[in-house]
Each structure stands twice: as structure tokens, then as C-alpha cells.
PDB file of N, CA and C in Angstrom:
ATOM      1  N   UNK A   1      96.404  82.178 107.790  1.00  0.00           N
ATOM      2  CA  UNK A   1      97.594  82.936 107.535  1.00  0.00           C
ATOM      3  C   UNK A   1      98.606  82.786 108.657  1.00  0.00           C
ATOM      4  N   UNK A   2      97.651  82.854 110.015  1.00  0.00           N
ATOM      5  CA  UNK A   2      99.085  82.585 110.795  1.00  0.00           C
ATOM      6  C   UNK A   2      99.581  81.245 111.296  1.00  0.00           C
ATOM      7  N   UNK A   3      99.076  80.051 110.800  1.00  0.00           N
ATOM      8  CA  UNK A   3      99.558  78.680 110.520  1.00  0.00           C
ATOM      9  C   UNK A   3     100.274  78.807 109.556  1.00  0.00           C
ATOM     10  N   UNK A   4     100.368  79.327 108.143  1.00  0.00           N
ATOM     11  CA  UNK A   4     101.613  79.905 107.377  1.00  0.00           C
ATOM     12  C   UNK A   4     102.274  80.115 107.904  1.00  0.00           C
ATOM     13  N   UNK A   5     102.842  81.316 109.195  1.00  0.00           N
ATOM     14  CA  UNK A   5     103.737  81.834 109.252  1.00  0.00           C
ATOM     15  C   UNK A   5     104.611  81.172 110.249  1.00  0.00           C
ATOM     16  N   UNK A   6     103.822  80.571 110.826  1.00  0.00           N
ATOM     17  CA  UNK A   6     104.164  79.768 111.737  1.00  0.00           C
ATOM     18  C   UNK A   6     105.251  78.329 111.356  1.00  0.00           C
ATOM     19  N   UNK A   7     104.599  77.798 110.539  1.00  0.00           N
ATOM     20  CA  UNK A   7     104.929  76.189 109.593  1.00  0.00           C
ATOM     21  C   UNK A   7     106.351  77.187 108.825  1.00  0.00           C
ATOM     22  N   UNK A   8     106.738  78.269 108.091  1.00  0.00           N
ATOM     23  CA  UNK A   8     107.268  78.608 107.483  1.00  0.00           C
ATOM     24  C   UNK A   8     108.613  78.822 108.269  1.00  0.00           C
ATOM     25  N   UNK A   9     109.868  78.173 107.946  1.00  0.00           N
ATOM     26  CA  UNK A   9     110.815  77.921 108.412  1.00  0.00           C
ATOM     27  C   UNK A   9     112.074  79.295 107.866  1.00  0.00           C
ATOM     28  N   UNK A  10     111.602  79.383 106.878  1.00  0.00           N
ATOM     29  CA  UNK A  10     112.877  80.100 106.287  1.00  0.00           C
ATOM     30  C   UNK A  10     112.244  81.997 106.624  1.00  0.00           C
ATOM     31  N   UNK A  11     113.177  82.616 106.278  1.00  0.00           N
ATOM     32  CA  UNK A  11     112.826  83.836 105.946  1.00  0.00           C
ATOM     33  C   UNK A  11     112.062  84.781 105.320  1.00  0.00           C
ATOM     34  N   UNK A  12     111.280  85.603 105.217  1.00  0.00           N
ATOM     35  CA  UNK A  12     110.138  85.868 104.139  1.00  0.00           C
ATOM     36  C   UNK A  12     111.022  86.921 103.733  1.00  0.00           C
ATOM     37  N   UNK A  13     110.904  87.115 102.250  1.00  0.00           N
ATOM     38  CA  UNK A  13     111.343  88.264 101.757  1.00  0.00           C
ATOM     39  C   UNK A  13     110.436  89.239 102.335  1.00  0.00           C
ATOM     40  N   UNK A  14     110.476  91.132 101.396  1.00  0.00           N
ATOM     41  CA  UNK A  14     109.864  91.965 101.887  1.00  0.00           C
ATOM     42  C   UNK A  14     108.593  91.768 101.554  1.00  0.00           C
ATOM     43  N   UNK A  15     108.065  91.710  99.926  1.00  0.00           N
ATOM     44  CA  UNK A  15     107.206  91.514  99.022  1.00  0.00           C
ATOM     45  C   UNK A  15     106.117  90.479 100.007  1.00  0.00           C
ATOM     46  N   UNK A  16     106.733  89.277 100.497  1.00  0.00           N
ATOM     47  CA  UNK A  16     105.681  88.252 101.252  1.00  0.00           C
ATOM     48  C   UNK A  16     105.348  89.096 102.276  1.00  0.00           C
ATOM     49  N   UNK A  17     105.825  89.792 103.016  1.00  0.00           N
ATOM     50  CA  UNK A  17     105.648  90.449 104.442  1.00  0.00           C
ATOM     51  C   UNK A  17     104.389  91.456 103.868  1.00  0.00           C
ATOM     52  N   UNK A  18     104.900  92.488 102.771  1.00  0.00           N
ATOM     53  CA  UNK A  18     103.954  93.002 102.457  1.00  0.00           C
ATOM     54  C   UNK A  18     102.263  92.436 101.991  1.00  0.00           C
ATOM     55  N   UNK A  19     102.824  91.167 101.235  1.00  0.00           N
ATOM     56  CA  UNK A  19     101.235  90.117 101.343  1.00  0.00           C
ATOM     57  C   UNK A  19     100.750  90.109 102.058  1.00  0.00           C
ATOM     58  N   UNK A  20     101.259  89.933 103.061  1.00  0.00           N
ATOM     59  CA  UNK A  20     100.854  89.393 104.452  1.00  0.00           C
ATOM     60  C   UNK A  20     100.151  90.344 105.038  1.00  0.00           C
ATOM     61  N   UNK A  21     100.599  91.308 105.410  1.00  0.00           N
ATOM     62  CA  UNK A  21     100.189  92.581 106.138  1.00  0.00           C
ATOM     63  C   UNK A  21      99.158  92.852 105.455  1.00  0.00           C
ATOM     64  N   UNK A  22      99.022  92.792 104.154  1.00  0.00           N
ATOM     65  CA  UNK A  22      97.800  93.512 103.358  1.00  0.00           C
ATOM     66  C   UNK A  22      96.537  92.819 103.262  1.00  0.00           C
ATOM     67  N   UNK A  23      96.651  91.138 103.918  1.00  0.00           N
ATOM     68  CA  UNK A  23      95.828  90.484 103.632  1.00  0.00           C
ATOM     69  C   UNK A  23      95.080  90.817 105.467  1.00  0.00           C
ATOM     70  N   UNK A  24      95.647  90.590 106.528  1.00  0.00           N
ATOM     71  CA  UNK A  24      95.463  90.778 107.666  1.00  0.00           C
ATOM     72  C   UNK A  24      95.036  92.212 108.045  1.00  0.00           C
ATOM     73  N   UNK A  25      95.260  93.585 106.598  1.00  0.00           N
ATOM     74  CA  UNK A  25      94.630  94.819 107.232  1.00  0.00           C
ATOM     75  C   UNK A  25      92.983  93.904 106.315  1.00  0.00           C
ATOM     76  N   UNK A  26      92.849  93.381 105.348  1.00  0.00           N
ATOM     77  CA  UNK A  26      92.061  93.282 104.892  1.00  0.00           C
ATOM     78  C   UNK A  26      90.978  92.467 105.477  1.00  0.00           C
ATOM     79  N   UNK A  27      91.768  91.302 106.699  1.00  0.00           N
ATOM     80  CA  UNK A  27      90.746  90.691 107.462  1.00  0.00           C
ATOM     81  C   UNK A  27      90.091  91.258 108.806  1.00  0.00           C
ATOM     82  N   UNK A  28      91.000  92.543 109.257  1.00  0.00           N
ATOM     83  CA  UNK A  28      89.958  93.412 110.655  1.00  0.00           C
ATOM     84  C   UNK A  28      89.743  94.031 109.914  1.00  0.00           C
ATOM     85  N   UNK A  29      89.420  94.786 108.622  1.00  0.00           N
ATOM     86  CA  UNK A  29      88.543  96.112 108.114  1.00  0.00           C
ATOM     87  C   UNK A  29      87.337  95.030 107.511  1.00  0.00           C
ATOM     88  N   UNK A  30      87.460  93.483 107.389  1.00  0.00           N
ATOM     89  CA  UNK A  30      85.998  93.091 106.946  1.00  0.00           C
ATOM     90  C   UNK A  30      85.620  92.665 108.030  1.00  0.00           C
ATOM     91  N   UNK A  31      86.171  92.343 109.319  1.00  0.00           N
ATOM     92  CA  UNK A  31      85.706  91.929 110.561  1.00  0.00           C
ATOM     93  C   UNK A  31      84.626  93.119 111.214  1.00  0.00           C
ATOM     94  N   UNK A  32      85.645  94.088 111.101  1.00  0.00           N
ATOM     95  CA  UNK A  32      84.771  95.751 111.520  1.00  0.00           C
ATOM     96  C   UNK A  32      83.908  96.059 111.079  1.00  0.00           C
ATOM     97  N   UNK A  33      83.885  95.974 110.028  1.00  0.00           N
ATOM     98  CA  UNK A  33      82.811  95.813 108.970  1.00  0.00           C
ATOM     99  C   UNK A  33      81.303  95.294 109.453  1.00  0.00           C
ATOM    100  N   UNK A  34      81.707  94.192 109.416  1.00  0.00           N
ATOM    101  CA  UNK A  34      80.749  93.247 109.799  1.00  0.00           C
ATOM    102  C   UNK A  34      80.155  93.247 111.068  1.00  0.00           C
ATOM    103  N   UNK A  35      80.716  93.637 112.353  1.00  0.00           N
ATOM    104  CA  UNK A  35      80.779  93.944 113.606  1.00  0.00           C
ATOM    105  C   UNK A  35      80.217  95.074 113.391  1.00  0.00           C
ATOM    106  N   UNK A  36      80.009  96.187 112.678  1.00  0.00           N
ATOM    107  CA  UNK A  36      79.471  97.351 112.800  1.00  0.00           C
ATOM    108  C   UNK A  36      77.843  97.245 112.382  1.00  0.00           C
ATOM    109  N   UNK A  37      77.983  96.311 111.226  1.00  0.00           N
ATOM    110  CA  UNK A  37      76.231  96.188 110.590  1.00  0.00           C
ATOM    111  C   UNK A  37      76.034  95.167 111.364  1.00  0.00           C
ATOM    112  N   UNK A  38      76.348  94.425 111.953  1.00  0.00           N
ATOM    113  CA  UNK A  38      75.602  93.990 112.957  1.00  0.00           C
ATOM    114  C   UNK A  38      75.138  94.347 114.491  1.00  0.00           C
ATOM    115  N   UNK A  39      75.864  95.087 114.609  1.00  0.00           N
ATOM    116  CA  UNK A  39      75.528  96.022 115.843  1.00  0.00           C
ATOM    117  C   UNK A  39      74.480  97.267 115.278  1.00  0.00           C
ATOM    118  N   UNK A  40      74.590  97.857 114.474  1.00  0.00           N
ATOM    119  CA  UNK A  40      73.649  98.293 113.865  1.00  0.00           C
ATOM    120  C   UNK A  40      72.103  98.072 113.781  1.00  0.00           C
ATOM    121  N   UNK A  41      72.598  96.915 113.192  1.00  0.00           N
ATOM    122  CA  UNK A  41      71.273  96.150 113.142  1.00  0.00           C
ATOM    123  C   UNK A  41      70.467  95.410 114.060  1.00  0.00           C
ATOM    124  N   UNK A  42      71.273  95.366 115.354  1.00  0.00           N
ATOM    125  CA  UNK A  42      70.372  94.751 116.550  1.00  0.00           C
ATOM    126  C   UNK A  42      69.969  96.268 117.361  1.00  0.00           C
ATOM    127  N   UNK A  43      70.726  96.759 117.347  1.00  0.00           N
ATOM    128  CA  UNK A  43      69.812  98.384 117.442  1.00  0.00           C
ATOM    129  C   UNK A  43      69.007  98.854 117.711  1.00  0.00           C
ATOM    130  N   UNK A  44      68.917  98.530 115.914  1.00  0.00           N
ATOM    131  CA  UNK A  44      67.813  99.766 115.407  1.00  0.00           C
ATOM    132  C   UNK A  44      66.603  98.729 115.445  1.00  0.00           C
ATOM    133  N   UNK A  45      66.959  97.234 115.428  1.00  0.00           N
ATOM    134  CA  UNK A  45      65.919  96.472 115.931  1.00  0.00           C
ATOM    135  C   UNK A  45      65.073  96.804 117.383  1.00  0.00           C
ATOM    136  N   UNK A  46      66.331  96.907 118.079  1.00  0.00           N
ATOM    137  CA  UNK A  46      65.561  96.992 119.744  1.00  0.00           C
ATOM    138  C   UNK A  46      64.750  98.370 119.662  1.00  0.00           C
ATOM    139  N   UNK A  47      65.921  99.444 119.295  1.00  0.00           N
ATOM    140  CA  UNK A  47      64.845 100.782 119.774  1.00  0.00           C
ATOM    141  C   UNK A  47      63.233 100.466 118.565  1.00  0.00           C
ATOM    142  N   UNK A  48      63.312 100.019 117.575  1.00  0.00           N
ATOM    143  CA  UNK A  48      62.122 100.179 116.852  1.00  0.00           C
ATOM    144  C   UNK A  48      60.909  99.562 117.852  1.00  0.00           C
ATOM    145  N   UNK A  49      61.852  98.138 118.288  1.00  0.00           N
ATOM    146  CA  UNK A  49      60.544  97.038 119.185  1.00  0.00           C
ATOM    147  C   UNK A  49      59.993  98.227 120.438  1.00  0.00           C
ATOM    148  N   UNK A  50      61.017  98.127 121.185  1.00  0.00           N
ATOM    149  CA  UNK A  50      60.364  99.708 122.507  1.00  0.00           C
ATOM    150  C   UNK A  50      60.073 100.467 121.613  1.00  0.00           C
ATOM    151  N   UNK A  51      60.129 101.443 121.246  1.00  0.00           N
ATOM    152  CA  UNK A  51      59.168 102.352 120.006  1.00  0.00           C
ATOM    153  C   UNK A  51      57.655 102.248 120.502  1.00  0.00           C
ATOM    154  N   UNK A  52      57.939 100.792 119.461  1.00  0.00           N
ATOM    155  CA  UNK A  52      56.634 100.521 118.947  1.00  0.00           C
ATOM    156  C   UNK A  52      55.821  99.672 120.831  1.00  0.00           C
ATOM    157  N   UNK A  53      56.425  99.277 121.844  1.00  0.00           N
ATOM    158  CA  UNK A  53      55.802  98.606 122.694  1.00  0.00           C
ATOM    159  C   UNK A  53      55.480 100.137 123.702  1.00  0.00           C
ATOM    160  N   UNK A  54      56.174 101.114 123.361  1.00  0.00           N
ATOM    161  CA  UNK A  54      56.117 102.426 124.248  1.00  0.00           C
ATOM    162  C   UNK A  54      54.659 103.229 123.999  1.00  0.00           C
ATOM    163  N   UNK A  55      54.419 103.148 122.545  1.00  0.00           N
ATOM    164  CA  UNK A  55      53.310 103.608 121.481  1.00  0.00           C
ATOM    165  C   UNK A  55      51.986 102.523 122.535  1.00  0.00           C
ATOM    166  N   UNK A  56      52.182 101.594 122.450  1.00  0.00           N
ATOM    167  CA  UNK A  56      51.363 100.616 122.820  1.00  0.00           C
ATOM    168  C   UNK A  56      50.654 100.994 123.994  1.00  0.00           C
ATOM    169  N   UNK A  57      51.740 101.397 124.872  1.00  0.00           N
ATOM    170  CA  UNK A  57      51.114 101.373 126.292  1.00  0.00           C
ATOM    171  C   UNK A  57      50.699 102.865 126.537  1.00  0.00           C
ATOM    172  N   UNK A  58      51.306 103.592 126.102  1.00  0.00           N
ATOM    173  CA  UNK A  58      50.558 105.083 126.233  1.00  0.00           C
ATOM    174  C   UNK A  58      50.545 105.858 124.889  1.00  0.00           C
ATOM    175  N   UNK A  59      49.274 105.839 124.252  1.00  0.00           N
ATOM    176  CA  UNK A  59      49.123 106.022 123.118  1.00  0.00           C
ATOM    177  C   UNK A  59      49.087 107.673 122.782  1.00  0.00           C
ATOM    178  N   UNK A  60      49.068 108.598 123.892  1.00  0.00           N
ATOM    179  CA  UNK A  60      48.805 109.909 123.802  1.00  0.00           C
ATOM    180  C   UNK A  60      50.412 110.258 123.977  1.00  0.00           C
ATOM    181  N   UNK A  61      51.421 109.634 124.201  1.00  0.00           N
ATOM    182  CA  UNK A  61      52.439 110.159 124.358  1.00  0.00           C
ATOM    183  C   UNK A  61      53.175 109.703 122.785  1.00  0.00           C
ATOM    184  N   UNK A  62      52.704 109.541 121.893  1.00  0.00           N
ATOM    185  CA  UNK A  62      53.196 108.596 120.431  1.00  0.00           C
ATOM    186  C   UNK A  62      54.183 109.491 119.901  1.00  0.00           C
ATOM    187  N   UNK A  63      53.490 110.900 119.816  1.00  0.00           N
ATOM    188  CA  UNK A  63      54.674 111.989 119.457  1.00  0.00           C
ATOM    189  C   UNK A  63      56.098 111.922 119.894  1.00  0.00           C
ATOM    190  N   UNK A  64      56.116 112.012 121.289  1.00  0.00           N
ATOM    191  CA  UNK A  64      57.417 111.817 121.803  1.00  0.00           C
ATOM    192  C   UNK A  64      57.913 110.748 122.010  1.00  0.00           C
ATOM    193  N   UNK A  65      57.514 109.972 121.964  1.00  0.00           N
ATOM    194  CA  UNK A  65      58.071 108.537 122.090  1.00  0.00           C
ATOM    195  C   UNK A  65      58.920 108.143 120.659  1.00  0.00           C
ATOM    196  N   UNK A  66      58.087 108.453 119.557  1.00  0.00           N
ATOM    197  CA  UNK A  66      58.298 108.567 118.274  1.00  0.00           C
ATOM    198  C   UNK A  66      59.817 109.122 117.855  1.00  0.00           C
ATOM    199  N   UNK A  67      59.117 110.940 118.454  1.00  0.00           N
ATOM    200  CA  UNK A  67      60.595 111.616 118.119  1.00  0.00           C
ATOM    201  C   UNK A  67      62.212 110.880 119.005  1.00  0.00           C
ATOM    202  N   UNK A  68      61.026 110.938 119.930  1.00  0.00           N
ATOM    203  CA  UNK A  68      63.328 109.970 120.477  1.00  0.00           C
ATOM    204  C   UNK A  68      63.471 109.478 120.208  1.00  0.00           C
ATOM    205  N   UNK A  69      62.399 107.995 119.666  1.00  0.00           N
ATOM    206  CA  UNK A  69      63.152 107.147 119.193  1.00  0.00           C
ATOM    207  C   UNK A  69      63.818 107.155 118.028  1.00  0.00           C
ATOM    208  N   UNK A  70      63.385 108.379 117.187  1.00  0.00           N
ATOM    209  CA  UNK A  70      64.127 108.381 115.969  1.00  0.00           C
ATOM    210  C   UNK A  70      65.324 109.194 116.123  1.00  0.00           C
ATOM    211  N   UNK A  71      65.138 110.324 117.044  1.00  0.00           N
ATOM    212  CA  UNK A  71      66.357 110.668 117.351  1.00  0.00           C
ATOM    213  C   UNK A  71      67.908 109.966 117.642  1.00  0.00           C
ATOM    214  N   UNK A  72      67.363 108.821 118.343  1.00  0.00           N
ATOM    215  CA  UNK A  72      68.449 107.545 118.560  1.00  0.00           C
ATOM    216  C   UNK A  72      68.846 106.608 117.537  1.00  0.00           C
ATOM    217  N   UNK A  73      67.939 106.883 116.897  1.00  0.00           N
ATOM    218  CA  UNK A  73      67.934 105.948 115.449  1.00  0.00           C
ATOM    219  C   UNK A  73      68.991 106.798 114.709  1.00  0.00           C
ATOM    220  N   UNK A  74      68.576 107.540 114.315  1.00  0.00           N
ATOM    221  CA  UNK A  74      69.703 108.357 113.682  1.00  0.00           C
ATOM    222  C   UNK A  74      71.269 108.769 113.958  1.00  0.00           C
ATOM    223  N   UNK A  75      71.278 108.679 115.869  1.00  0.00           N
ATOM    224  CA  UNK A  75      72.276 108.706 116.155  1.00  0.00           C
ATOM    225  C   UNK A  75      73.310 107.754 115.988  1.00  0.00           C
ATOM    226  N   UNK A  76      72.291 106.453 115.954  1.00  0.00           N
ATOM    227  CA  UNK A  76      73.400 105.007 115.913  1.00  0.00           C
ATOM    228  C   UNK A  76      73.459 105.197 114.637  1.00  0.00           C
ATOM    229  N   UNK A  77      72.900 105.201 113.018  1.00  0.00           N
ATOM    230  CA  UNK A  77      73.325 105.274 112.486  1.00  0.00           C
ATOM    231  C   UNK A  77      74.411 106.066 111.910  1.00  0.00           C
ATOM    232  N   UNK A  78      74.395 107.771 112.350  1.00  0.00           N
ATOM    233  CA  UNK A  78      75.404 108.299 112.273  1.00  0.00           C
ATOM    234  C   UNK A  78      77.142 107.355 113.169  1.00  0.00           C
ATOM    235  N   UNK A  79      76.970 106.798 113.777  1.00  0.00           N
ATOM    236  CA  UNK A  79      78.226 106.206 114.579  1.00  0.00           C
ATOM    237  C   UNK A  79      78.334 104.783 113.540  1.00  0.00           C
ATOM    238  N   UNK A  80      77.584 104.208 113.000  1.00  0.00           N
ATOM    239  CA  UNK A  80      77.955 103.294 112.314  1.00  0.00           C
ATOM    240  C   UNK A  80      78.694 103.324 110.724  1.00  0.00           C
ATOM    241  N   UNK A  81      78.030 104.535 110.109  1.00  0.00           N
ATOM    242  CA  UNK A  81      78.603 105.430 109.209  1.00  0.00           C
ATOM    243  C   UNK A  81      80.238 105.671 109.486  1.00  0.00           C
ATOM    244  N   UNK A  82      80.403 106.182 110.446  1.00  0.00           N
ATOM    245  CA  UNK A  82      81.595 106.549 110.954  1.00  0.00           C
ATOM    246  C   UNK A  82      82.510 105.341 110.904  1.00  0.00           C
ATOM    247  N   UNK A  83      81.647 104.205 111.651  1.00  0.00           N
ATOM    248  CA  UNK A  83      82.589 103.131 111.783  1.00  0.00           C
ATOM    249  C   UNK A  83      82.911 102.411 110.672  1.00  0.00           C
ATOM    250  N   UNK A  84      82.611 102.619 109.706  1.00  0.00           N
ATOM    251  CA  UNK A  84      82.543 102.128 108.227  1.00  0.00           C
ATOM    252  C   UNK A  84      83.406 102.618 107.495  1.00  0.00           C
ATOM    253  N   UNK A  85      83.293 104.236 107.427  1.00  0.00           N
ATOM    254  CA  UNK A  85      84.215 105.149 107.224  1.00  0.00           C
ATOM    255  C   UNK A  85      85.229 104.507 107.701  1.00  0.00           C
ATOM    256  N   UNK A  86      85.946 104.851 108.950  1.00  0.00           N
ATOM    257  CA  UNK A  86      87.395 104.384 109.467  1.00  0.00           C
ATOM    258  C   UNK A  86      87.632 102.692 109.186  1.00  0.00           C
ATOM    259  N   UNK A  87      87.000 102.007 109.110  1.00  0.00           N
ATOM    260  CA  UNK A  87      87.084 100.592 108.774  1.00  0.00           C
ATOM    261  C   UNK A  87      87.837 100.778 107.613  1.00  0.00           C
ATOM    262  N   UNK A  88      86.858 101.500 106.405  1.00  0.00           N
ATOM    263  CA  UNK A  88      87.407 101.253 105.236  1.00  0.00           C
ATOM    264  C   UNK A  88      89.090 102.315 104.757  1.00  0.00           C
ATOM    265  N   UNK A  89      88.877 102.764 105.699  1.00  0.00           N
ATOM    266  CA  UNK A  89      90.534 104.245 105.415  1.00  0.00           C
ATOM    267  C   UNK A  89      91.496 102.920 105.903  1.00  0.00           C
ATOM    268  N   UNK A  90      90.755 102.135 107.512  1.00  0.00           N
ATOM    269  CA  UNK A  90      92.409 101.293 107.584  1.00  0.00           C
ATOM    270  C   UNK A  90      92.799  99.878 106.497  1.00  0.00           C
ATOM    271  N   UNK A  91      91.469 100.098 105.977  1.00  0.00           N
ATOM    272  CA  UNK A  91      91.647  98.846 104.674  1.00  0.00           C
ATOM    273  C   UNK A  91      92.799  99.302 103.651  1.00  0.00           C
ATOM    274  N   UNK A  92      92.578 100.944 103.758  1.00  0.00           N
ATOM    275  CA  UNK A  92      93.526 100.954 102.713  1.00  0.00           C
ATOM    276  C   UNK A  92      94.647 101.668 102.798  1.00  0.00           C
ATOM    277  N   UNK A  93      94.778 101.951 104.249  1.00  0.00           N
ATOM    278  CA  UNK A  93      97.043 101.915 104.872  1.00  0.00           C
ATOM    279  C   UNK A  93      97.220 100.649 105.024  1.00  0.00           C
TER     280      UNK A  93
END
């Protein structure tokens, strides 16, 4: 898009400007997007691996090791939720 705008010599009406803009909110709300489930997802990968390597090494502490880690689990997912949320509101100003 911005080799278009660039190469494009003449004037854009409003209508193209508005293309334009709508296609570029549409490429950072799928960028964010994407940037969010993937951060997500390396995560909830790591805390699961410590979790589970924490469980390993002291097996009488499993309870608590357990509960935080899900506690954190939940927290990143609540922030990724969020980031999804606002991703998708600026998709659609």
C-alpha cells in the first residue's frame, strides 16, 4: 500500500484516502492480533514448562506451585483478552 502511494503521482480523491486508511487500520488490528496470540502463547507455554519442572523438583510443594501458576495463567490471559478487545474496537474507527 505504501509503494501505491508513493508511485501515485496525482491526487487521491477523499473516497481513495478513505480506502486507504481503512485498509492500514485493518493491517495493525491483524498485526495486534497476531502479536497478542502469540505472546500468549509463548506464555502460557513457559509458565506451564516451570509449573510442571517446579512440581518435579519439590513434589510436596505441588499445591502452591500449581495455584500460582495458574494464577498467572489466568492473568496473562485476562491481558490478552483485553488486547484483542482494543485491537478489534481500533479495527473498527
Amino acid at each position: 500500500m505504501l509503494i501505491n502511494l508513493l508511485m501515485q503521482g496525482e491526487v487521491m480523491t477523499e473516497a481513495a484516502a478513505a480506502a486507504m486508511a481503512n485498509g492500514y487500520g485493518q493491517l495493525g488490528a491483524s498485526l495486534s492480533i497476531g502479536l497478542a496470540i502469540l505472546g500468549a502463547g509463548l506464555g502460557l507455554g513457559r509458565i506451564g514448562g516451570q509449573v510442571a519442572e517446579g512440581i518435579a523438583r519439590q513434589p510436596e510443594a505441588a499445591g502452591d506451585i500449581r495455584g500460582a501458576g495458574l494464577l498467572i495463567a489466568v492473568l496473562l490471559e485476562g491481558a490478552t483478552i483485553i488486547a484483542l478487545v482494543f485491537a478489534l474496537l481500533f479495527k473498527l474507527i
